[in-house]
Protein backbone atom coordinates (compact mmCIF):
# COMPACT_ATOMS: atom_id res chain seq x y z
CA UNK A 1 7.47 2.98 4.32
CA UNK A 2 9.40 5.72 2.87
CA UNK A 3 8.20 9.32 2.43
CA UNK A 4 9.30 11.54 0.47
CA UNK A 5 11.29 14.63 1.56
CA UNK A 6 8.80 16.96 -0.67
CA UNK A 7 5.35 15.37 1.30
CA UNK A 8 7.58 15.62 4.60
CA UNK A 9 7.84 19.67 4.16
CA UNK A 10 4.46 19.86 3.30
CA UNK A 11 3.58 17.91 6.49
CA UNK A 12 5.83 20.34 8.33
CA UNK A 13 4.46 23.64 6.77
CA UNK A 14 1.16 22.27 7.49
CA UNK A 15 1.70 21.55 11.33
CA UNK A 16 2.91 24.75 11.65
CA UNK A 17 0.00 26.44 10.14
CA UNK A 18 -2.37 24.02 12.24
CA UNK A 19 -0.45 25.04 15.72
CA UNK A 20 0.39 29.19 15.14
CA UNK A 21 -2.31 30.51 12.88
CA UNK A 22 -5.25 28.85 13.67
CA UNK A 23 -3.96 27.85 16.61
CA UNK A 24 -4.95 23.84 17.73
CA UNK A 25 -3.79 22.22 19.90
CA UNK A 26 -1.16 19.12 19.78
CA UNK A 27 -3.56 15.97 19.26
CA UNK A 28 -6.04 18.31 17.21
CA UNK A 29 -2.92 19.41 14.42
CA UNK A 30 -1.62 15.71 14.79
CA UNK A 31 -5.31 14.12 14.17
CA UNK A 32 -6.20 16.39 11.12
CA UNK A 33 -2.58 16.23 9.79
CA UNK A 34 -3.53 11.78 9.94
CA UNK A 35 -6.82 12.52 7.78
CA UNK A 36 -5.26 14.87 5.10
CA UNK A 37 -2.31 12.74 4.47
CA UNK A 38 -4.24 9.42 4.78
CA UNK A 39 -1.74 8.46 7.52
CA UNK A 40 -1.44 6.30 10.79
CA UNK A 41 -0.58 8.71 13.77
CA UNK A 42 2.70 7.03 14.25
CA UNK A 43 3.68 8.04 11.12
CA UNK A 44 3.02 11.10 11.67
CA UNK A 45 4.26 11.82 15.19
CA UNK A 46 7.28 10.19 13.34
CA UNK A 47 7.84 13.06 10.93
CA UNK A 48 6.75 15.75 13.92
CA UNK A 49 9.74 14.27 16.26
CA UNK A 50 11.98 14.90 13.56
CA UNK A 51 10.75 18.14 12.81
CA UNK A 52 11.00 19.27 16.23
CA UNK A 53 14.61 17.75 16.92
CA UNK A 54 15.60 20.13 13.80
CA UNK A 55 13.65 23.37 15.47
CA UNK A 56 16.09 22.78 18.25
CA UNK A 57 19.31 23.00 16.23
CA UNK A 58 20.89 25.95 15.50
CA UNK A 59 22.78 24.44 12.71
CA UNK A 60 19.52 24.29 10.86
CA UNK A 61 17.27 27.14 11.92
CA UNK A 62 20.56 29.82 11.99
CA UNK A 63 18.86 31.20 14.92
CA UNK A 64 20.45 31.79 18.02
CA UNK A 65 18.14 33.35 20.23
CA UNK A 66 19.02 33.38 23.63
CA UNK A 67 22.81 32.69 22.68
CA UNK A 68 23.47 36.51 21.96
């Protein structure tokens, strides 16, 4: 199934609200993120992997913390 890249943000934005500001944990974010986007949790933790392989590169974030 393809999703689009606009839903995928939205997904993203949305984890991050879940896990920082009202801070839940993991499976909580991942479980409410399944019921608000009518999702399987593999699709999901799909879109989350990806996410979090791109928080990791510096390419995309333009942050280089520790490097400095």
């Amino acid at each position: 199934m393809h999703i689009g890249k606009a839903i995928i943000s939205h997904i993203e934005d949305d984890y991050e609200r879940y896990i920082y500001s009202e801070e839940l944990t993991e499976s909580q974010a991942v479980s409410k993120l399944c019921k608000e986007w009518s999702m399987s949790v593999m699709e999901i933790n799909d879109i989350l992997q990806s996410y979090k392989k791109k928080q990791n590169d510096i390419d995309y974030t333009n942050d280089l913390g520790d490097i400095i």
